[in-house]
Protein backbone atom coordinates (compact mmCIF):
# COMPACT_ATOMS: atom_id res chain seq x y z
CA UNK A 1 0.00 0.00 0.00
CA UNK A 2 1.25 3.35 -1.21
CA UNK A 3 0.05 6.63 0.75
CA UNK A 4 0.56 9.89 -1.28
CA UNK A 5 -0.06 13.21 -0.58
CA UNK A 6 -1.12 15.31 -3.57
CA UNK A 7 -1.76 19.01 -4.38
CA UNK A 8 -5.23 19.49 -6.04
CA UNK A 9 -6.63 22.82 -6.45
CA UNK A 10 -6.06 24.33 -3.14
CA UNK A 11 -6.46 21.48 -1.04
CA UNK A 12 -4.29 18.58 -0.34
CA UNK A 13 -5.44 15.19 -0.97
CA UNK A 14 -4.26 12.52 1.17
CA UNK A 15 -4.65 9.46 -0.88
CA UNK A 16 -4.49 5.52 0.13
CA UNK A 17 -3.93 3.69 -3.08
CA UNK A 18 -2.72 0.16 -4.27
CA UNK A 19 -0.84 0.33 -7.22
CA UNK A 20 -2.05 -1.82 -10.25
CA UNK A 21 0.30 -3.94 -12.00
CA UNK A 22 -0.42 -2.83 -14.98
CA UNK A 23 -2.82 0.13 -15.76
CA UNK A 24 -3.04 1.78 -18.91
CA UNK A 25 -4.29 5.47 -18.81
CA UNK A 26 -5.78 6.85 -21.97
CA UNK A 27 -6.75 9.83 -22.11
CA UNK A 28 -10.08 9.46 -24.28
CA UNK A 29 -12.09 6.44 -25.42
CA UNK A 30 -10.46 5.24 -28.73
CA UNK A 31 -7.05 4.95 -27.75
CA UNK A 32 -8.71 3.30 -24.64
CA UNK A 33 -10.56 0.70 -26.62
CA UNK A 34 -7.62 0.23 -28.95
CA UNK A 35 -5.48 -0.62 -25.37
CA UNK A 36 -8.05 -3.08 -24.30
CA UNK A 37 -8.46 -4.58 -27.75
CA UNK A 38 -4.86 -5.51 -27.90
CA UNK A 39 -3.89 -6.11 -23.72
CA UNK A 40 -6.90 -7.88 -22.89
CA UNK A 41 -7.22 -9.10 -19.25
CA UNK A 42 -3.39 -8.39 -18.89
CA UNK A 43 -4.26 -4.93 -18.47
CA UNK A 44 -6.25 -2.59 -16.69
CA UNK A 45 -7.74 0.17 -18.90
CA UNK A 46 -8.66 3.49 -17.44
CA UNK A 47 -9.95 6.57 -19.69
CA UNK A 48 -9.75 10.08 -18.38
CA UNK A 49 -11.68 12.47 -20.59
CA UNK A 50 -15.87 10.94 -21.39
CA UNK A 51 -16.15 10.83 -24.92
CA UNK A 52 -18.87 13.17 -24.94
CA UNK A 53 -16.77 16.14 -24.12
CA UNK A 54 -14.29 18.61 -25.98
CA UNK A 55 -11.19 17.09 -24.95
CA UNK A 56 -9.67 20.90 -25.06
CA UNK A 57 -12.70 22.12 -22.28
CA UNK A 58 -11.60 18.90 -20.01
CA UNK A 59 -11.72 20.03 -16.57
CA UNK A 60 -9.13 17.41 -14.53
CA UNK A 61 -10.72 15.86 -11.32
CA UNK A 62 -8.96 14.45 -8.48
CA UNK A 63 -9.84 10.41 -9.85
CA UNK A 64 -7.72 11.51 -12.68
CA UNK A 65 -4.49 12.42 -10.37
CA UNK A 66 -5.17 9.09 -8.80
CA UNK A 67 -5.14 7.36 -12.30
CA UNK A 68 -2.29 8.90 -13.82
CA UNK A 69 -0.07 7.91 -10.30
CA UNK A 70 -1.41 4.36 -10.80
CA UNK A 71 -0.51 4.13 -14.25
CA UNK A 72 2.13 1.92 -16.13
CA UNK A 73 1.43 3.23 -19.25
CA UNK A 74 -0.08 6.72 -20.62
CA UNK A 75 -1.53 6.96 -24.33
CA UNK A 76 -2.56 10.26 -25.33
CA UNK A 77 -2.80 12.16 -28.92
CA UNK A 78 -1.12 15.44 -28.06
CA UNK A 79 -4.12 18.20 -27.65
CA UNK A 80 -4.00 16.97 -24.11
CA UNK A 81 -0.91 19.26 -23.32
CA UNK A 82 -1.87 18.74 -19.34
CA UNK A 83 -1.10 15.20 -19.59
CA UNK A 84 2.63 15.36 -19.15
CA UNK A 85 2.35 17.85 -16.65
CA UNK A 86 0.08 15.64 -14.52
CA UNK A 87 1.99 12.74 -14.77
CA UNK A 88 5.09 14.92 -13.75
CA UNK A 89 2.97 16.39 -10.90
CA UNK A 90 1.47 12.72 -9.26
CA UNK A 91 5.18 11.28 -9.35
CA UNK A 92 3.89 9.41 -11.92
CA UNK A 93 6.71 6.64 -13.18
CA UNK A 94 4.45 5.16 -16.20
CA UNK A 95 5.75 4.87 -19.85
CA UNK A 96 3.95 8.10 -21.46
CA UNK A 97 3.38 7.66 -25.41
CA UNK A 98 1.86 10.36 -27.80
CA UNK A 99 0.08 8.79 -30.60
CA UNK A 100 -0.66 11.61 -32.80
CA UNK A 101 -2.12 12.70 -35.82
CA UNK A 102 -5.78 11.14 -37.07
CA UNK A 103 -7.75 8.09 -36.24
CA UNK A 104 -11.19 7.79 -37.95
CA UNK A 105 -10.40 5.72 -40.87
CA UNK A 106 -9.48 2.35 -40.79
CA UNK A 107 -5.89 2.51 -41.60
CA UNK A 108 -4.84 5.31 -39.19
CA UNK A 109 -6.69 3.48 -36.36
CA UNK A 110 -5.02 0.46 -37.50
CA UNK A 111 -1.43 2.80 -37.09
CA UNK A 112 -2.49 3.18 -33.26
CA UNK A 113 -3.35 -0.40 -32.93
CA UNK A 114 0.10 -1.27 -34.16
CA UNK A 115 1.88 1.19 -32.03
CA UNK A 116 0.17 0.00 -28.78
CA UNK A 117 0.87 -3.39 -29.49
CA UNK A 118 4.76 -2.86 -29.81
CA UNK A 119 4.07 -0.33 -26.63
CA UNK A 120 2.00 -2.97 -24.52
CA UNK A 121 4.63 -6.02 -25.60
CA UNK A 122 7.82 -4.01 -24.58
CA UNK A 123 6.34 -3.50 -21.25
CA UNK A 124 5.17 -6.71 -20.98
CA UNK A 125 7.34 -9.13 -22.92
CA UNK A 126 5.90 -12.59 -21.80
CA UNK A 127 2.73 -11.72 -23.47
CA UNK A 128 3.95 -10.53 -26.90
CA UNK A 129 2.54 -12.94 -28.47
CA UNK A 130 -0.94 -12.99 -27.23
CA UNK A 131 -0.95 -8.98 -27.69
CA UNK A 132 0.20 -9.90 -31.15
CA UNK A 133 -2.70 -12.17 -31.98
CA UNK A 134 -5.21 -10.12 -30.56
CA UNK A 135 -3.81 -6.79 -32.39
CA UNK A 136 -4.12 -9.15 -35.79
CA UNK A 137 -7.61 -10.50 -34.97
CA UNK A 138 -8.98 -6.22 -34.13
CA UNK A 139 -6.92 -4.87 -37.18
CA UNK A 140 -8.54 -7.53 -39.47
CA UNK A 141 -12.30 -6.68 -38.19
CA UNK A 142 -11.32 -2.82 -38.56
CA UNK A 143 -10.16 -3.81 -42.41
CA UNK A 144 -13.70 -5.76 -43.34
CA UNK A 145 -15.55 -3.16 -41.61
CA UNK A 146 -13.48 -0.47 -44.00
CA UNK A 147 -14.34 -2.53 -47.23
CA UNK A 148 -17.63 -3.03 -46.37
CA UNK A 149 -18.09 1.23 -46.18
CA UNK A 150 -16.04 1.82 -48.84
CA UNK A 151 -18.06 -0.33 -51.42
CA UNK A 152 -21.17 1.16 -50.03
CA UNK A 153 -19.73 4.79 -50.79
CA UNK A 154 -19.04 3.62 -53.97
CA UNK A 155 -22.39 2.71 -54.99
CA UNK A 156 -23.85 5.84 -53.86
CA UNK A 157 -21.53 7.88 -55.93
CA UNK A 158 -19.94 9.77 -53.00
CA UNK A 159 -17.61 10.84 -55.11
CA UNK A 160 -19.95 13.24 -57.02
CA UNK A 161 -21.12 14.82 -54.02
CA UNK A 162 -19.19 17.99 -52.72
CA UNK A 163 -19.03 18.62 -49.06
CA UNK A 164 -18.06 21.34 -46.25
CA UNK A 165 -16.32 19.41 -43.51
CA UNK A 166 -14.91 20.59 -39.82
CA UNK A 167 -11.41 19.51 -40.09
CA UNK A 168 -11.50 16.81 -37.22
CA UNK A 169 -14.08 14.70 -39.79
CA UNK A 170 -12.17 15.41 -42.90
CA UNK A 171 -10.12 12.98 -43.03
CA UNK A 172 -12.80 10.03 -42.79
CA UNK A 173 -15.29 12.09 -45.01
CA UNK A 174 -12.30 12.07 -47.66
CA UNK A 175 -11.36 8.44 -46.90
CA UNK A 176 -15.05 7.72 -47.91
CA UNK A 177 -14.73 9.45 -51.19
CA UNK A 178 -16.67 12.46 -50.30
CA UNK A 179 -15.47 15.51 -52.14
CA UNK A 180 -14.34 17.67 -49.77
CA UNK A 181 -14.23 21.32 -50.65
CA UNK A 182 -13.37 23.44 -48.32
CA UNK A 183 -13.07 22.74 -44.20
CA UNK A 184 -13.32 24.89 -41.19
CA UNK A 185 -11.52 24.65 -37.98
CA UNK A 186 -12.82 25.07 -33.99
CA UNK A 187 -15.94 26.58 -34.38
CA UNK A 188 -15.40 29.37 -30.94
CA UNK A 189 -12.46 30.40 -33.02
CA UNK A 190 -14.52 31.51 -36.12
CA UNK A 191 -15.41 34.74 -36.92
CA UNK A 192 -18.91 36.10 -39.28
CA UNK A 193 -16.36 36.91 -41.49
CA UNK A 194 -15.26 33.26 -41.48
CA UNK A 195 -19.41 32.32 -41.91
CA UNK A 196 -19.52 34.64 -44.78
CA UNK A 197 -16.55 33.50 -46.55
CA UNK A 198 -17.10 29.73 -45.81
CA UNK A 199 -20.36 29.90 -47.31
CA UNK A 200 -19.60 31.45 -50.16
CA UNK A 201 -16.92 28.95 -50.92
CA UNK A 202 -19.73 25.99 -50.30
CA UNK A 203 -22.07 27.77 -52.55
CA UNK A 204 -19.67 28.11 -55.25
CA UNK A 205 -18.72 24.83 -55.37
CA UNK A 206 -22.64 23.29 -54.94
CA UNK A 207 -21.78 21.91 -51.32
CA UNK A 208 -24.57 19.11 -50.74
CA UNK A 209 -23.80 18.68 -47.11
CA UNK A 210 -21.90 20.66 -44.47
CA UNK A 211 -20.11 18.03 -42.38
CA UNK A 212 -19.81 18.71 -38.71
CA UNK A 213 -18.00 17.19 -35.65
CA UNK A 214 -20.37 16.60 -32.50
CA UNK A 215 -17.41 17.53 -29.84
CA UNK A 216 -16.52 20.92 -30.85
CA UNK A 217 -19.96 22.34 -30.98
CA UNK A 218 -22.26 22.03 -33.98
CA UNK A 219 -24.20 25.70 -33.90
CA UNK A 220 -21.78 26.77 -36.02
CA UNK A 221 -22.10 23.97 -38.96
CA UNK A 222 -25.91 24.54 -38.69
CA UNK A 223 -25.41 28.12 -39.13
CA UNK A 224 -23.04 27.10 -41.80
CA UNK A 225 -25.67 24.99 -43.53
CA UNK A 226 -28.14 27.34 -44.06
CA UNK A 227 -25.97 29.82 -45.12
CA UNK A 228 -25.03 27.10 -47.61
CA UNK A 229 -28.62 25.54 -48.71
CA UNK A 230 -27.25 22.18 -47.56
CA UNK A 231 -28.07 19.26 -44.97
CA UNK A 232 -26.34 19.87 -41.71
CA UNK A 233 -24.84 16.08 -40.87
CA UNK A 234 -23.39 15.87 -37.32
CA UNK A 235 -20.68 13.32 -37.05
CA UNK A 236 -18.42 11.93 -33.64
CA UNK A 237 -15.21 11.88 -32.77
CA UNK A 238 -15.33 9.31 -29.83
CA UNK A 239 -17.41 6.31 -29.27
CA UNK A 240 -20.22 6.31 -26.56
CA UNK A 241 -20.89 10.26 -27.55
CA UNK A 242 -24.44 9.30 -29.97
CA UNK A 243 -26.52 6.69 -29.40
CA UNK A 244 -25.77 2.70 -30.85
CA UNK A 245 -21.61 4.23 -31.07
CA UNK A 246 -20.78 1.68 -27.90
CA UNK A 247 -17.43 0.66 -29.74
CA UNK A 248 -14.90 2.19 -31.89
CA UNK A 249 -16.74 0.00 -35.22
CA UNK A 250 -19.91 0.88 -34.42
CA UNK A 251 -18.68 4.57 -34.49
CA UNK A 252 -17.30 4.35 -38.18
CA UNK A 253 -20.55 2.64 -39.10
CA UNK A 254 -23.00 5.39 -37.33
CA UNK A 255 -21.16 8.31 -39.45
CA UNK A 256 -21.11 6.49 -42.85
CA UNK A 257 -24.39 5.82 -41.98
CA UNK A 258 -25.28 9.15 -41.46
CA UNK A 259 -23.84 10.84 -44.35
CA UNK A 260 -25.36 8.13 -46.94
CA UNK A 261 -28.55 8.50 -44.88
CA UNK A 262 -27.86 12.32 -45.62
CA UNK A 263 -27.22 12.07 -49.47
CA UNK A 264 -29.87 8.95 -50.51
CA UNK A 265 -32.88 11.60 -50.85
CA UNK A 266 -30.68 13.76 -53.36
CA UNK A 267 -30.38 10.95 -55.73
């Protein structure tokens, strides 16, 4: 038993904790799901930010502090710049990884799923090769669920059908086929200026849908949209955020979904 006295706020928390063998800490649900998929019950998963918030608007709580001290590993994407700090802060003396860049198309999901495998089988080398196995048996589900999307973008012509995206969905709108014409960033960092010129640039090019991203606010997209003369299609970032999006699959399949839902009236 470990006791640990840690500076929260302006209190001190006196905290009685057992360390886990082996906790992974990530700090939102995909790169928690990805963890599990490949430790399975080697591993203890813990996520820190639910998926249904802006990870940017995260406000830490003292569970978190008690996470990050328990941890053995750390998986984060890099817009969590407090991450490193707290893990510096608890004492923490886990293995802290940054796995940036995208995730919502198959392949640069599969990237992570990859990377946590060599991550969770240098920490762990006795069970390489069941991480191994059960890295090979998620990737290959992630790969038929990817085909299976792909052909059904096909057959609805996606291809033909221009589209304003928030830049956190663009690159799974483009993986579909979608043609993406212009994109727009963080919504509390746009301007009317930004509305005006954004819409103009959808209107020019005959933008069917405006594409928007369910954790950074949507008022903006639907503003966007009617600006536009298009259908306003919300889309997540995070499993668990909309309903029937319990895993990181049923996610990919809820926002296809939604955009061919979206586009099958226009044909």
């Amino acid at each position: 038993m470990k006791r640990v006295a840690l500076l929260f706020g302006i209190g001190v928390l006196l905290i009685g904790a057992t360390v886990a063998a082996e906790t992974v800490v990530s700090t939102h649900a995909v790169l928690g799901e990805f963890a599990q998929a490949v430790g399975g019950d080697a591993i203890e998963v813990v996520t820190i930010i639910p998926s249904g918030f802006c990870p940017s608007h995260y406000d830490l709580s003292p569970s978190d502090l008690v996470a990050v001290l328990d941890a053995s590993v750390i998986l984060y994407s890099g817009f969590e710049p407090w991450i490193e700090t707290l893990a510096d802060a608890a004492g923490s003396a886990a293995t802290v990884v940054q796995l940036p860049g995208e995730w919502n198309a198959p392949e640069t999901a599969i990237a992570k799923v990859e990377a946590i495998r060599d991550v969770l089988s240098e920490r762990i080398p006795a069970e390489t090769a069941r991480f191994g196995a059960n890295a090979a048996a998620y990737i290959d589900k992630l790969r038929s669920l990817g085909i299976a999307l792909k052909e059904r973008a096909e057959a609805l012509g996606v291809s033909e059908i221009p589209v304003v995206c928030m830049a956190w969905q663009a690159d799974f709108v483009a993986w579909l086929g979608f043609d993406v014409v212009v994109t727009y960033g963080i919504p509390e960092g746009l301007s009317l200026h930004d509305l005006i010129g954004l819409a103009a640039a959808g209107r020019s090019a005959g933008a069917q849908l405006v594409i928007d991203n369910l954790q950074s606010g949507v008022d903006f997209g639907a503003k966007l949209a009617r600006e536009v003369g298009a259908v306003h299609v919300v889309l997540s970032n995070f499993p668990g955020a909309m309903p029937r999006t319990a895993t990181f699959a049923d996610l990919l399949t809820r926002n296809a979904e939604a955009l061919f839902s979206a586009i099958e009236p226009i044909e």
